[in-house]
Protein backbone atom coordinates (compact mmCIF):
# COMPACT_ATOMS: atom_id res chain seq x y z
CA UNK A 1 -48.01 21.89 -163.55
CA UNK A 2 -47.37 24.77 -162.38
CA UNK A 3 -44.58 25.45 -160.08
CA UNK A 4 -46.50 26.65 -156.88
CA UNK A 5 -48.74 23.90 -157.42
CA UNK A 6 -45.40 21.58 -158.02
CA UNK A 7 -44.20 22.72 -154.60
CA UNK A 8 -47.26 22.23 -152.48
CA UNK A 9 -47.80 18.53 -153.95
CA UNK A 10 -44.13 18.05 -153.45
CA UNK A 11 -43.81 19.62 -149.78
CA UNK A 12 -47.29 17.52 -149.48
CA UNK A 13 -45.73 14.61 -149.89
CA UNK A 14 -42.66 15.25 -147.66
CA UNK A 15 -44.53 15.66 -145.34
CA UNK A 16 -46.44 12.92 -145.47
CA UNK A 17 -42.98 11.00 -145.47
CA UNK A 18 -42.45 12.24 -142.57
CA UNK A 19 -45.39 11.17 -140.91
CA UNK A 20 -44.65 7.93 -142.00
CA UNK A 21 -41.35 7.78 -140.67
CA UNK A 22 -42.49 8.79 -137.59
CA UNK A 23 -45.09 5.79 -137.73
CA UNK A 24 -41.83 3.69 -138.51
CA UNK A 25 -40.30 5.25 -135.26
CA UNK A 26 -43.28 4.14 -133.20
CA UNK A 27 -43.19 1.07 -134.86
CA UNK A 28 -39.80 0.25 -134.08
CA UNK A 29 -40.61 1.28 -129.73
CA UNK A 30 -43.79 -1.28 -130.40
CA UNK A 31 -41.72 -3.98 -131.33
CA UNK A 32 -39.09 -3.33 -128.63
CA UNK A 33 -42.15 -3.24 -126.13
CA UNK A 34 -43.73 -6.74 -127.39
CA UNK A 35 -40.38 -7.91 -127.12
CA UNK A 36 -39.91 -6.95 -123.20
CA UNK A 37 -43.60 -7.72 -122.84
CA UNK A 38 -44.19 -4.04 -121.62
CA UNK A 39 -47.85 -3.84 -122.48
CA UNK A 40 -48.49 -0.45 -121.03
CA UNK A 41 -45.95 0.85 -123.09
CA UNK A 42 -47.22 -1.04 -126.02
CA UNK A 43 -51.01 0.41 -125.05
CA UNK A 44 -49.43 4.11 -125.25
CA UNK A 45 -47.41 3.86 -128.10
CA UNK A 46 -50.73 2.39 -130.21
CA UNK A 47 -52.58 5.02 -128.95
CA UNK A 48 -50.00 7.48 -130.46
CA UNK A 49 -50.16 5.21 -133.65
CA UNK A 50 -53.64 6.05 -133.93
CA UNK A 51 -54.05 10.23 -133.47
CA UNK A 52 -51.00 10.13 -136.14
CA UNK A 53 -53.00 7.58 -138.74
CA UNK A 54 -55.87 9.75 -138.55
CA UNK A 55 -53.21 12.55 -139.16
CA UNK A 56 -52.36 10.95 -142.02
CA UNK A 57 -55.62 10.28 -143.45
CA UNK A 58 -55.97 14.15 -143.12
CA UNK A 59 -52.69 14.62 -145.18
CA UNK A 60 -54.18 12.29 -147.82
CA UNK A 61 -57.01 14.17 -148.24
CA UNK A 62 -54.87 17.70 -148.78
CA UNK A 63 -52.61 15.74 -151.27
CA UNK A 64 -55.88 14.27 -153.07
CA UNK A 65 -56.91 18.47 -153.16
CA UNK A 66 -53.46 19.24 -154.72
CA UNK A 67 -53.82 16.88 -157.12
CA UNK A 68 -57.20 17.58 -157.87
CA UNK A 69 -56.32 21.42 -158.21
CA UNK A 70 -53.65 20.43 -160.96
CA UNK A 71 -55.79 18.62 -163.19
CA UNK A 72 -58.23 21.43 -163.21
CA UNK A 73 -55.20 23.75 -164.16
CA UNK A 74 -54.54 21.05 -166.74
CA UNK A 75 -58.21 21.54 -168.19
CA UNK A 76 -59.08 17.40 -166.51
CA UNK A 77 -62.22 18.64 -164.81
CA UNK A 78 -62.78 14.56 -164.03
CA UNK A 79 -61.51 13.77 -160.20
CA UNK A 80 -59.29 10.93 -161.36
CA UNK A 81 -57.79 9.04 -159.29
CA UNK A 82 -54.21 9.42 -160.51
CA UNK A 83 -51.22 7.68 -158.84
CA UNK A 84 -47.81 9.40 -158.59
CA UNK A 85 -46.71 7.91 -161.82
CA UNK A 86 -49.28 8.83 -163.82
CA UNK A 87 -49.55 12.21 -162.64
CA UNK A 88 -45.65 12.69 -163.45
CA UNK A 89 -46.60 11.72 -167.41
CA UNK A 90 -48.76 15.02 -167.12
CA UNK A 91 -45.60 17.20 -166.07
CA UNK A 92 -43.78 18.38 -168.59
CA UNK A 93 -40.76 20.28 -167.60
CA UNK A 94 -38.10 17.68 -166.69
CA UNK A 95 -36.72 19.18 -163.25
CA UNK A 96 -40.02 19.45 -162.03
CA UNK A 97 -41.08 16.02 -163.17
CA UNK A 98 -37.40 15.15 -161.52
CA UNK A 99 -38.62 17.12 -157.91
CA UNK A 100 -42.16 14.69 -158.11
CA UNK A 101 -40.79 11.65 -159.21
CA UNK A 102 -38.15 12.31 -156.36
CA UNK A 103 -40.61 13.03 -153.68
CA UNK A 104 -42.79 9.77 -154.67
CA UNK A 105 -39.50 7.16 -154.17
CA UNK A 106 -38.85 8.76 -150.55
CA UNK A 107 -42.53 8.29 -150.23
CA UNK A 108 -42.42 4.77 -151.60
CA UNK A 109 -39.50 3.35 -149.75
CA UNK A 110 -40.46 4.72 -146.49
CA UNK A 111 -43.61 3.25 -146.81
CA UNK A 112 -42.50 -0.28 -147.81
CA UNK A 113 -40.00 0.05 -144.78
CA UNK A 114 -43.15 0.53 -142.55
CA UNK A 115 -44.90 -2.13 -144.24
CA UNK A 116 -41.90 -4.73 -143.42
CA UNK A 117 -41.80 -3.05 -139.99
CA UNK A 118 -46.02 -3.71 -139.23
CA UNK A 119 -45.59 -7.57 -140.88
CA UNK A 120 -42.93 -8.18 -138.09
CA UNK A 121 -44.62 -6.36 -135.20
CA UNK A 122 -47.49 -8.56 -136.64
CA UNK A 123 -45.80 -11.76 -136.06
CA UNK A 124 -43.95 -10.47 -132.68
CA UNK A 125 -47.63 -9.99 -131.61
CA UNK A 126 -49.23 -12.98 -132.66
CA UNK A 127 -46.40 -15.19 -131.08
CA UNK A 128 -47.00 -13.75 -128.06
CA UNK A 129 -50.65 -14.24 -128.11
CA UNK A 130 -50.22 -17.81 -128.92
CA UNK A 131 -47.50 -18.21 -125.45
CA UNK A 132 -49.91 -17.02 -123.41
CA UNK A 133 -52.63 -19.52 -125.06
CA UNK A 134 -50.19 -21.96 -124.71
CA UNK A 135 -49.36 -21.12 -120.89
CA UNK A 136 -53.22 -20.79 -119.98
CA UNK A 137 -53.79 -24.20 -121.77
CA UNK A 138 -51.12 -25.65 -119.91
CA UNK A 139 -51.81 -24.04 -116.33
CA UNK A 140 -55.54 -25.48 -117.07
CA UNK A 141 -54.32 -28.99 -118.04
CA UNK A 142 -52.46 -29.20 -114.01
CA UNK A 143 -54.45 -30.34 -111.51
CA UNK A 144 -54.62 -27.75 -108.32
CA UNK A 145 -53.16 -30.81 -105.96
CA UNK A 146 -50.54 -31.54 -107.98
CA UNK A 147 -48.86 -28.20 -107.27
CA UNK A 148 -48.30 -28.60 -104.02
CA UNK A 149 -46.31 -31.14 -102.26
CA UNK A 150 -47.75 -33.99 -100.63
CA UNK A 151 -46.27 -36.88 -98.87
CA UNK A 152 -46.10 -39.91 -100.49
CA UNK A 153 -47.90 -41.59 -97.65
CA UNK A 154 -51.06 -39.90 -98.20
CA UNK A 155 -53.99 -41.51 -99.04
CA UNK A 156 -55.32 -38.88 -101.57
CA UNK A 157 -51.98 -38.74 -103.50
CA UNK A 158 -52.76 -42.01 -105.47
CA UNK A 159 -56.19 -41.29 -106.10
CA UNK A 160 -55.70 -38.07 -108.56
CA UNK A 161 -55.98 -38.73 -112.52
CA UNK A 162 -52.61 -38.49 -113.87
CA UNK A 163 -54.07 -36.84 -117.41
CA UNK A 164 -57.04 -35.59 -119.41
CA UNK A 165 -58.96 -38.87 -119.59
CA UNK A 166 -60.18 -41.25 -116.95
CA UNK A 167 -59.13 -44.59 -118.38
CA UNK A 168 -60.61 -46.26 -115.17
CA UNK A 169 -63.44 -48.01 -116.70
């Protein structure tokens, strides 16, 4: 590989670490959102998730044109679809292979950090869903009358089903 070619896939791929840790910053704001049931702020901070995803995707493409660019320098006139790995077998001097290799574990762990991060922000999200459910299911399951006080003397407090099923024959 050659070295300007070295650098661009390497700075590529910073960069794209970067990105990601930025998604990992928003990530961490979501879940602190969901947690104090902020949903504007969880609305914005989505939002923000999204323009930098398609960011990404744009990076991805660049990195895929790096890579591409070095196989053609390495006479591969195939697009393969090479990961990190395998595109490190093809460098041969070892401080450059050291720079990639380098590059793709900053890469790596950041995006298994994020990866942890969504699952939880997953969960967070899905619990909450299922409270409110739960609360709407339960606000449903009250009677209206039996929210407000009545006397025990009335006539119309005995008469009111006590649960879902009227076992008055």
């Amino acid at each position: 590989m050659s070295s300007e070619t070295l650098q661009q896939l390497v700075a590529k791929l910073d960069q794209m670490n970067d990105c990601h840790m930025q998604m990992i910053e928003l990530g961490e704001r979501k879940k602190q959102a969901v947690i104090k049931n902020e949903v504007e702020s969880m609305i914005a901070i989505m939002n923000q998730e999204s323009k930098l995803a398609k960011f990404i995707d744009h990076e991805e493409q660049e990195r895929e044109e790096i890579v591409h660019a070095f196989l053609l320098e390495r006479g591969i006139k195939s697009k393969l679809r090479l990961n990190l790995t395998e595109l490190a077998r093809l460098v041969f001097d070892p401080e450059e292979k050291q720079l990639l290799l380098e590059a793709r574990s900053r890469l790596s762990a950041t995006l298994q950090t994020l990866q942890q991060l969504n699952e939880l922000n997953k969960q967070l999200i899905q619990q909450a869903l299922d409270y409110v459910d739960f609360s709407l299911e339960m606000l449903a399951l009250v009677p209206e009358q039996d929210l407000t006080y009545q006397h025990p003397a009335d006539k119309a407090y005995g008469a009111t089903r006590s649960g879902l099923f009227d076992t008055r024959g």
